[in-house]
PDB file of N, CA and C in Angstrom:
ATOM      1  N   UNK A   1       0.828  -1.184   0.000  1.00  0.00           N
ATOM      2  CA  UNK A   1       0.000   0.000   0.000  1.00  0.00           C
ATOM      3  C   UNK A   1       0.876   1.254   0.000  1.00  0.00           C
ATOM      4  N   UNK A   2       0.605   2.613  -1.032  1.00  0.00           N
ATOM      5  CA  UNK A   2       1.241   3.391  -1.371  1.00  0.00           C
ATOM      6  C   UNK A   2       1.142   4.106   0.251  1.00  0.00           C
ATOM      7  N   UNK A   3       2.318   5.026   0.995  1.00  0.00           N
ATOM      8  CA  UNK A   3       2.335   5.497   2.259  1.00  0.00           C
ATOM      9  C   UNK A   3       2.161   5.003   3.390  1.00  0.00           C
ATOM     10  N   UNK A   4       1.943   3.803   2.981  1.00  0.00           N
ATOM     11  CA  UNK A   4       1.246   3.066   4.044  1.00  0.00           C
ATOM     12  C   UNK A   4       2.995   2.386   5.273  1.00  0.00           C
ATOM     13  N   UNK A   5       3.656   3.324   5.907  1.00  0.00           N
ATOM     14  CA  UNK A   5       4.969   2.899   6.795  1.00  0.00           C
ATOM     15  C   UNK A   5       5.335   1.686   7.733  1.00  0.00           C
ATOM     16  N   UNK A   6       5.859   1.035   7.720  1.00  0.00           N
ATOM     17  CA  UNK A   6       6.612  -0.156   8.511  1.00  0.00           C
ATOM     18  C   UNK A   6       6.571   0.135   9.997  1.00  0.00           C
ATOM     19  N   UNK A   7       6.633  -0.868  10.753  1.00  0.00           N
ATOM     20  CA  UNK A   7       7.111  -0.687  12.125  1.00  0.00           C
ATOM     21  C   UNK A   7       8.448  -0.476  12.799  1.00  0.00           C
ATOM     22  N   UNK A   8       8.931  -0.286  13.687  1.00  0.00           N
ATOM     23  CA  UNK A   8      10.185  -0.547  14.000  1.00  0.00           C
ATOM     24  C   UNK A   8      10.632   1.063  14.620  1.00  0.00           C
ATOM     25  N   UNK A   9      11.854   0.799  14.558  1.00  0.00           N
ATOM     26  CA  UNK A   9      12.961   2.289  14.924  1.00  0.00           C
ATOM     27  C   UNK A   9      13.114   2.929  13.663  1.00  0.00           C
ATOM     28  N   UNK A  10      13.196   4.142  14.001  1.00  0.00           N
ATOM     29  CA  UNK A  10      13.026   5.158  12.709  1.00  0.00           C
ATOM     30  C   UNK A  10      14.201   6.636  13.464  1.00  0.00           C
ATOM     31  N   UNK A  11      15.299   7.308  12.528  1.00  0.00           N
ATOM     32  CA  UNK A  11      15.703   8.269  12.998  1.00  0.00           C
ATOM     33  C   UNK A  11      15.708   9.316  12.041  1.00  0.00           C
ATOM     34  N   UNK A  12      15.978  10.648  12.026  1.00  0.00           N
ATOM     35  CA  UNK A  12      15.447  11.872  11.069  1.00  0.00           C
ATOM     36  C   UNK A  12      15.812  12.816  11.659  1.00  0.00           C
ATOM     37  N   UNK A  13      16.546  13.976  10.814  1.00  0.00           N
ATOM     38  CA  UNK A  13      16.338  15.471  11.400  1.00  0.00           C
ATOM     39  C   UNK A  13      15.173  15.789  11.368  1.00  0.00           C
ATOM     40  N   UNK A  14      15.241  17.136  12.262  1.00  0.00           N
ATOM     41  CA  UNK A  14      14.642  18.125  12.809  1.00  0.00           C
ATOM     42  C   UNK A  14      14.734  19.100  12.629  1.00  0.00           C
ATOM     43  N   UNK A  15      14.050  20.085  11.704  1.00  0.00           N
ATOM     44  CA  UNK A  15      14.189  22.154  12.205  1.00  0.00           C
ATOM     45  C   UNK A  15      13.040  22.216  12.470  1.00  0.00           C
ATOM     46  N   UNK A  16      13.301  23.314  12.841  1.00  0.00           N
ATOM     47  CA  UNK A  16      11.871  24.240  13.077  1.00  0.00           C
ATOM     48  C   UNK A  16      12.354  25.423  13.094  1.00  0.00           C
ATOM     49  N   UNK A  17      11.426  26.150  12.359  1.00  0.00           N
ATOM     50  CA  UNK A  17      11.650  27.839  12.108  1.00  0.00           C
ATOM     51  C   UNK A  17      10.408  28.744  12.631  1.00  0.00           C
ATOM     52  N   UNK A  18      10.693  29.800  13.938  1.00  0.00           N
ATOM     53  CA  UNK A  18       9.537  30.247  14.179  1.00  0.00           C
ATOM     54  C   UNK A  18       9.902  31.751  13.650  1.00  0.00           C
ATOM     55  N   UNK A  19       8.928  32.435  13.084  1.00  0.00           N
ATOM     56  CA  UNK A  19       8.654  34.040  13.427  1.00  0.00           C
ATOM     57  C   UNK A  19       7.974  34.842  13.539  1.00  0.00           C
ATOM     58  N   UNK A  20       7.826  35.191  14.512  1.00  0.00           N
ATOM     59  CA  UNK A  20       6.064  35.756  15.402  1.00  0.00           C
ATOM     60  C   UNK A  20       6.384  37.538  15.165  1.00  0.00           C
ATOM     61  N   UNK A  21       5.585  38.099  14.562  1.00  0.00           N
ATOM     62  CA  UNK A  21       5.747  39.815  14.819  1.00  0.00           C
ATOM     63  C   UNK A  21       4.701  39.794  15.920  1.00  0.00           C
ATOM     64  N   UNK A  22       4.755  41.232  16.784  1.00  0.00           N
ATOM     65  CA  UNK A  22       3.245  41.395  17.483  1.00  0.00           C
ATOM     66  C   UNK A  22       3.803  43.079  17.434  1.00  0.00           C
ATOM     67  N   UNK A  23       2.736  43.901  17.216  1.00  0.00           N
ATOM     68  CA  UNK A  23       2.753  45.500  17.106  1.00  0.00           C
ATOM     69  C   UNK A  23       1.508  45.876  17.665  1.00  0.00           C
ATOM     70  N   UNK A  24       1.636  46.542  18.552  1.00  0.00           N
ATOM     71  CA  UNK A  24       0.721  47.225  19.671  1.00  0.00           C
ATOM     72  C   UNK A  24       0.974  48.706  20.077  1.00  0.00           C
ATOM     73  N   UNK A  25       0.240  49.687  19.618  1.00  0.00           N
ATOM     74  CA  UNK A  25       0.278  51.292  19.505  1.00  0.00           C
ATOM     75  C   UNK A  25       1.865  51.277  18.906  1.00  0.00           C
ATOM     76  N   UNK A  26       2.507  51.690  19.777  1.00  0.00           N
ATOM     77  CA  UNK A  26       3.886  52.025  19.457  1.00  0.00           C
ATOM     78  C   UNK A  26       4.887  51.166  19.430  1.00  0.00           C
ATOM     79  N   UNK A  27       4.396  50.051  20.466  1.00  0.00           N
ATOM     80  CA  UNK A  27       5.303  48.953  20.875  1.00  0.00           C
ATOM     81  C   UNK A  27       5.506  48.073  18.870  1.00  0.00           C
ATOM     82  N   UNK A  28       6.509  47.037  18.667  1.00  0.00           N
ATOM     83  CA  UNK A  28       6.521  46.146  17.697  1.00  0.00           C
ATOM     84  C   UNK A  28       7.949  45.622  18.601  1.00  0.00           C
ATOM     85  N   UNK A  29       7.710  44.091  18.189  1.00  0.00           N
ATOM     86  CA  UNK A  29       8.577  43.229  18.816  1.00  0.00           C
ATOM     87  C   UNK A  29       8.670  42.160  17.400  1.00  0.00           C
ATOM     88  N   UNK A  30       9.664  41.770  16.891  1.00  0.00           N
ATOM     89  CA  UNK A  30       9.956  40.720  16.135  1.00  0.00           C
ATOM     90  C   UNK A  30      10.937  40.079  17.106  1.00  0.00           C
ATOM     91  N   UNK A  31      10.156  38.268  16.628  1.00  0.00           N
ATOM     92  CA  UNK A  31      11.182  37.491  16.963  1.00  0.00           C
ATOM     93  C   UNK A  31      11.215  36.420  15.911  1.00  0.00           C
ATOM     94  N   UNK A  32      12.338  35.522  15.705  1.00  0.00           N
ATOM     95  CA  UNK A  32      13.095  34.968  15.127  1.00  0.00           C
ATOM     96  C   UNK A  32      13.484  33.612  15.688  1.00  0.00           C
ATOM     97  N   UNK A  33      13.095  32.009  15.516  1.00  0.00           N
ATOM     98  CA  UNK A  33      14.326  31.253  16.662  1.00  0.00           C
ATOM     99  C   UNK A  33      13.895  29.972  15.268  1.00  0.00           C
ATOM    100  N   UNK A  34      15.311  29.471  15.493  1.00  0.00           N
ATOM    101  CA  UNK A  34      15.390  28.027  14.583  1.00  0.00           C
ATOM    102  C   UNK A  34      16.079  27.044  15.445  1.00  0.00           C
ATOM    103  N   UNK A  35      15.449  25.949  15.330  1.00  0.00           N
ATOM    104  CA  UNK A  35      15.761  24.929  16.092  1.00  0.00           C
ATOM    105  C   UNK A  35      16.359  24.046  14.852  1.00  0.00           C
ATOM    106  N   UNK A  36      17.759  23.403  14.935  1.00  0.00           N
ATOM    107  CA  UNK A  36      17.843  22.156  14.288  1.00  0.00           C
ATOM    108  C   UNK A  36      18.971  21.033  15.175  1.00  0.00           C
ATOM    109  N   UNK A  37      18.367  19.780  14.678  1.00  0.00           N
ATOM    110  CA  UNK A  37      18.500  18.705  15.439  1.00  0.00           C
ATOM    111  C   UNK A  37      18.130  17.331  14.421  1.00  0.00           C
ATOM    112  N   UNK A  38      18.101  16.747  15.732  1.00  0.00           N
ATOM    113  CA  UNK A  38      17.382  15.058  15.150  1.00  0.00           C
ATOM    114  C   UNK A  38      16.229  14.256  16.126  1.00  0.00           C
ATOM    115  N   UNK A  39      15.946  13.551  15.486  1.00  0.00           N
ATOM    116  CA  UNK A  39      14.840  12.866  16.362  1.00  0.00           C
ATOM    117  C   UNK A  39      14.815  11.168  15.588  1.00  0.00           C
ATOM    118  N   UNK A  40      14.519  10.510  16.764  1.00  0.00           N
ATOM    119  CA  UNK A  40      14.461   9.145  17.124  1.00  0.00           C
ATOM    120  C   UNK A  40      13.369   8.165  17.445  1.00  0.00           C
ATOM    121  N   UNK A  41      13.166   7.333  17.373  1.00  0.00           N
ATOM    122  CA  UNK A  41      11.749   7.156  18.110  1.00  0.00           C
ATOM    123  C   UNK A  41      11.239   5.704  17.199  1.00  0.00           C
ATOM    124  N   UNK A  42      10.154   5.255  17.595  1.00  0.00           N
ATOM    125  CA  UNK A  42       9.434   3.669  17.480  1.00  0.00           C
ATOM    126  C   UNK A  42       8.376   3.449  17.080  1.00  0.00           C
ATOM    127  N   UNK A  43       8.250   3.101  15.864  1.00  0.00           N
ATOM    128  CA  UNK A  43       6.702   3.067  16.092  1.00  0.00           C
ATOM    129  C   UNK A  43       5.988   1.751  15.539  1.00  0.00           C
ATOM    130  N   UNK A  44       5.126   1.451  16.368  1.00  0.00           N
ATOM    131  CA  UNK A  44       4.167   0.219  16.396  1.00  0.00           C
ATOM    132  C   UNK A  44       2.768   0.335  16.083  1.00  0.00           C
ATOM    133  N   UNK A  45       2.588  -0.619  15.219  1.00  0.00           N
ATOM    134  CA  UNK A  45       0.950  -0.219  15.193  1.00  0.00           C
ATOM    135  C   UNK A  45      -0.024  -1.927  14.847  1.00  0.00           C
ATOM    136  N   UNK A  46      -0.960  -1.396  15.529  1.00  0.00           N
ATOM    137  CA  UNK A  46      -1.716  -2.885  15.115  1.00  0.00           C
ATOM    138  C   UNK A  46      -3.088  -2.295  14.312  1.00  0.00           C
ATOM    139  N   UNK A  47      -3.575  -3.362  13.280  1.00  0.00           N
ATOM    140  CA  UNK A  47      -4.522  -2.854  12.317  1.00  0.00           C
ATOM    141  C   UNK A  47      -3.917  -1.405  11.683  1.00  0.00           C
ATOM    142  N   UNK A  48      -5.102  -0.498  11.921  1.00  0.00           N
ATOM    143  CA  UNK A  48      -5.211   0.919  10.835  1.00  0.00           C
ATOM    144  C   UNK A  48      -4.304   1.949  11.589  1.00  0.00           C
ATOM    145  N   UNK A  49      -4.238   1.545  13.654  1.00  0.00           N
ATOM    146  CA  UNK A  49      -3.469   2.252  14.446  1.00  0.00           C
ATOM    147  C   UNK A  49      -2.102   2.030  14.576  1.00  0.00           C
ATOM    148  N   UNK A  50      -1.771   3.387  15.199  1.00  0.00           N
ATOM    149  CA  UNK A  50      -0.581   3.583  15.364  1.00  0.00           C
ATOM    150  C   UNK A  50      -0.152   4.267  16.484  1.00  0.00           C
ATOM    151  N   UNK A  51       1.133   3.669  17.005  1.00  0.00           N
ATOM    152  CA  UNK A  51       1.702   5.085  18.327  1.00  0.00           C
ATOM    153  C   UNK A  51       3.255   5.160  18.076  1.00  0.00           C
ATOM    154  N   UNK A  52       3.274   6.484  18.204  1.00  0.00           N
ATOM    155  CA  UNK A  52       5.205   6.547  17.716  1.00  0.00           C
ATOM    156  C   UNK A  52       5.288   7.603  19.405  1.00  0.00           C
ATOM    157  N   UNK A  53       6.055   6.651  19.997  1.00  0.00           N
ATOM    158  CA  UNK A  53       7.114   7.834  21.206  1.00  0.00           C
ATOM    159  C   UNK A  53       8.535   8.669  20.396  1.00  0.00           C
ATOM    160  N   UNK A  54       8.514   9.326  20.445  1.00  0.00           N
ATOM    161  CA  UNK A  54       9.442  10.326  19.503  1.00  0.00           C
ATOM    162  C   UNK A  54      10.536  11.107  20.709  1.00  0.00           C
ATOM    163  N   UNK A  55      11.893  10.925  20.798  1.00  0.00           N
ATOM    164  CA  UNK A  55      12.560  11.375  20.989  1.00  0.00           C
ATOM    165  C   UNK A  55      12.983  12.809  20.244  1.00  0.00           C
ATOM    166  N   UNK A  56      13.106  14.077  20.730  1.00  0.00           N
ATOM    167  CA  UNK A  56      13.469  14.941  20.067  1.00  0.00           C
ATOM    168  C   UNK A  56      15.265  15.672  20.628  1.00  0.00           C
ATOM    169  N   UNK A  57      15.969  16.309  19.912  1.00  0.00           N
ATOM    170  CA  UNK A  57      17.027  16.972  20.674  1.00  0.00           C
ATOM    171  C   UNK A  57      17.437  17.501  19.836  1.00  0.00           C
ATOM    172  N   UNK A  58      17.539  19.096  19.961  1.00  0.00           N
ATOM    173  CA  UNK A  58      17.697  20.274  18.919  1.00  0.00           C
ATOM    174  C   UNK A  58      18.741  21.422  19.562  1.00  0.00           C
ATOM    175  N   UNK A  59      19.610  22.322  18.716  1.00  0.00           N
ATOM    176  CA  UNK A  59      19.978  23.061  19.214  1.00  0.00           C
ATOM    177  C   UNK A  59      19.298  24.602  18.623  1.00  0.00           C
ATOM    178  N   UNK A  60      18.826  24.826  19.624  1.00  0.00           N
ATOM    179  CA  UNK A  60      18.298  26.042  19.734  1.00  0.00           C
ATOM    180  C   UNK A  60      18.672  27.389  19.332  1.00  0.00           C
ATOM    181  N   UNK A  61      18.436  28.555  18.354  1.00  0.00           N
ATOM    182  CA  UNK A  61      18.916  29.696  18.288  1.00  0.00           C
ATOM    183  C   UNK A  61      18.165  30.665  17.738  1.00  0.00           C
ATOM    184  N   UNK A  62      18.283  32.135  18.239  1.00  0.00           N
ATOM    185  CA  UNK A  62      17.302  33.386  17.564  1.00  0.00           C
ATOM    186  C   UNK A  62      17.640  33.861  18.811  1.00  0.00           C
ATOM    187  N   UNK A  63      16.691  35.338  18.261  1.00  0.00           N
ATOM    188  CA  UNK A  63      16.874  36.929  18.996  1.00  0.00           C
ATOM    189  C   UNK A  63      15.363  37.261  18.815  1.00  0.00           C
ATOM    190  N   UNK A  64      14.760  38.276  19.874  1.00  0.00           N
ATOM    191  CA  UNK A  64      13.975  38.619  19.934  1.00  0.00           C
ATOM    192  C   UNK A  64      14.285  40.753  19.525  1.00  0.00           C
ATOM    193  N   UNK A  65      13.864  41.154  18.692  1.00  0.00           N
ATOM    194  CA  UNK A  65      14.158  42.393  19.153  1.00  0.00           C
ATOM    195  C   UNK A  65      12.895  44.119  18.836  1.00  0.00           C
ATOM    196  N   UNK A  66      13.622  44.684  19.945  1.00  0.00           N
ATOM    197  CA  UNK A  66      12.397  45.443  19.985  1.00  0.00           C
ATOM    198  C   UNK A  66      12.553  46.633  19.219  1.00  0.00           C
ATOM    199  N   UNK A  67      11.072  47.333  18.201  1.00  0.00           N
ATOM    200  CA  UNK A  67      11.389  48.605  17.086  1.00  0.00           C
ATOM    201  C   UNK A  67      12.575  49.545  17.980  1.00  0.00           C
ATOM    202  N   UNK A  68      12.293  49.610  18.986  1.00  0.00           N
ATOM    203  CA  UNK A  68      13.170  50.958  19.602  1.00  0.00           C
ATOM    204  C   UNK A  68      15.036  50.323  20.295  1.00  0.00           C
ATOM    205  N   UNK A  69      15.352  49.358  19.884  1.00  0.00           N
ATOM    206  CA  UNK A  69      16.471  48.383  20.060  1.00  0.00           C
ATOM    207  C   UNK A  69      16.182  48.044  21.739  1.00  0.00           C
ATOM    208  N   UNK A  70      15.754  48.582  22.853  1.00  0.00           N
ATOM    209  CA  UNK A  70      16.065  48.530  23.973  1.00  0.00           C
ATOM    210  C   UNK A  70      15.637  46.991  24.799  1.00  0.00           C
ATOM    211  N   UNK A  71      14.835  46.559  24.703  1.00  0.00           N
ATOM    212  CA  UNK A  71      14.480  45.608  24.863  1.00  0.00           C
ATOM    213  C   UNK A  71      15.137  43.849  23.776  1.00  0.00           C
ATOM    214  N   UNK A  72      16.137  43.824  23.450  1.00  0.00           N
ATOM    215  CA  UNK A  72      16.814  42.899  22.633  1.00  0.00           C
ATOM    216  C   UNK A  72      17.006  41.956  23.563  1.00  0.00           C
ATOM    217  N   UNK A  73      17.050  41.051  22.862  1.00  0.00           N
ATOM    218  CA  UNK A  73      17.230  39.792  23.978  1.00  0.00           C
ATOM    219  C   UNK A  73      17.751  38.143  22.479  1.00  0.00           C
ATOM    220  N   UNK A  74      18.796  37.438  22.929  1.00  0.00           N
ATOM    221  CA  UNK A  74      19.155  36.615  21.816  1.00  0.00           C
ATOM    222  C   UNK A  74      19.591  35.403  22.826  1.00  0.00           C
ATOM    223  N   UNK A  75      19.462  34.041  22.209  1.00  0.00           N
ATOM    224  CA  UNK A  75      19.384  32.819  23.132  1.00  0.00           C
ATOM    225  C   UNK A  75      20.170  31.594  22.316  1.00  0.00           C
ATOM    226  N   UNK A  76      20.605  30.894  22.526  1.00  0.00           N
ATOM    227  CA  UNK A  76      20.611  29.910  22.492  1.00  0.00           C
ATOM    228  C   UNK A  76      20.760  28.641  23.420  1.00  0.00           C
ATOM    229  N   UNK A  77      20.959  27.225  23.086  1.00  0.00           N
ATOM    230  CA  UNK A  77      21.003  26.181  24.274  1.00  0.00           C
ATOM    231  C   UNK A  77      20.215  25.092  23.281  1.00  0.00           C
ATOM    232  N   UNK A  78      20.445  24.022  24.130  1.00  0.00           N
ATOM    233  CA  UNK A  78      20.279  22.313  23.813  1.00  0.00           C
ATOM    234  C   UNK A  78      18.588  22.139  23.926  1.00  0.00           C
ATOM    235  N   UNK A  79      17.434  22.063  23.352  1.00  0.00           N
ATOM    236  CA  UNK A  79      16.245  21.513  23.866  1.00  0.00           C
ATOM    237  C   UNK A  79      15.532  20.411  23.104  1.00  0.00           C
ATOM    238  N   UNK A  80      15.507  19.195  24.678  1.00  0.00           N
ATOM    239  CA  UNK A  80      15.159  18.005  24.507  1.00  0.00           C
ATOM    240  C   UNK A  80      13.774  18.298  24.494  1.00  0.00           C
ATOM    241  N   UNK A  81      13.225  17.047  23.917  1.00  0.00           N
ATOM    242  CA  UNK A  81      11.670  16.933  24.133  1.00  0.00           C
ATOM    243  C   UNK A  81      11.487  15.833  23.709  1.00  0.00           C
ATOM    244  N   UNK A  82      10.317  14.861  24.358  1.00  0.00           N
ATOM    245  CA  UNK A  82       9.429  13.557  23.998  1.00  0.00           C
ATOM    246  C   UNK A  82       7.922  13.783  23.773  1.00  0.00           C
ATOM    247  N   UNK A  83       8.017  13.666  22.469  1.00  0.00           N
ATOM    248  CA  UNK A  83       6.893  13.687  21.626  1.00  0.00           C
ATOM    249  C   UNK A  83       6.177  12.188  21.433  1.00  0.00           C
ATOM    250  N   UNK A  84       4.775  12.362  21.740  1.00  0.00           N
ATOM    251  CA  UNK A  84       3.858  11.082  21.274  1.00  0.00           C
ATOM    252  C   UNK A  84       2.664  11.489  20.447  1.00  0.00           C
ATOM    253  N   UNK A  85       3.185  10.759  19.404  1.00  0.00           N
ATOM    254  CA  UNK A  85       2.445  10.696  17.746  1.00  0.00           C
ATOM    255  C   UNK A  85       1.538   9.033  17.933  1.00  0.00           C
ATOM    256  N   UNK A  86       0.216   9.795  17.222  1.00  0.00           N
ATOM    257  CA  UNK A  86      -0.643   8.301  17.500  1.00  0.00           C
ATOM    258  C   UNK A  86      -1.917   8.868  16.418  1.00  0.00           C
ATOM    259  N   UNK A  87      -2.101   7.608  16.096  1.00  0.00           N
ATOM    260  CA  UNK A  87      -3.093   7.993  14.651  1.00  0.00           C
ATOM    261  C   UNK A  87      -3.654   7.217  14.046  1.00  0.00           C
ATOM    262  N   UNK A  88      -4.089   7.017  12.551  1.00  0.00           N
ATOM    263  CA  UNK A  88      -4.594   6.368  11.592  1.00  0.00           C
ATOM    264  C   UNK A  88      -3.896   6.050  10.546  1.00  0.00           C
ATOM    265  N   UNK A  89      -3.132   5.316  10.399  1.00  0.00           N
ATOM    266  CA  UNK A  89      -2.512   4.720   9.178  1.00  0.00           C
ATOM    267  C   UNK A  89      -3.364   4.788   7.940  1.00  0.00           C
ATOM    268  N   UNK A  90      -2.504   4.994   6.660  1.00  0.00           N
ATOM    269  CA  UNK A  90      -3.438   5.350   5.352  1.00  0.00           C
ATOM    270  C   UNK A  90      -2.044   5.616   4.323  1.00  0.00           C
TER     271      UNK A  90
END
């Protein structure tokens, strides 16, 4: 069946790209953050179902900054996460 995925261990990168404006009277704040990484994880399914526990681990980066510069703020760091994916096979 066409899409139709296997069971077992499965591994894959990861990004994610966020960028949120918000502008309020005078205030405007842009921010910016990209996550890239990899992710890990299992998945089993019986019949049409499915459950994948998903390991995630990304390194984190972006700046937040404000129209008038004063408020700037920029980050980075390691963020883990365990994700559970569960569904309908098709």
């Amino acid at each position: 069946y066409p899409g139709y995925a296997t069971d077992g261990l499965f591994a894959g990168p990861a990004v994610d790209l966020l960028f949120w404006k918000w502008e309020r009277g005078k205030e405007n704040i842009s921010t910016t953050f990209v996550n890239v990484g990899g992710e890990l994880g299992f998945k089993w399914s019986k019949n049409q179902y499915f459950i994948e526990p998903v390991f995630v681990l990304q390194f984190s980066f972006g700046k937040a900054e404000a129209e008038d510069g004063i408020a700037n703020s920029y980050g980075d760091g390691f963020e883990p996460a365990l994700r559970m994916n569960f569904g309908l096979k098709w």
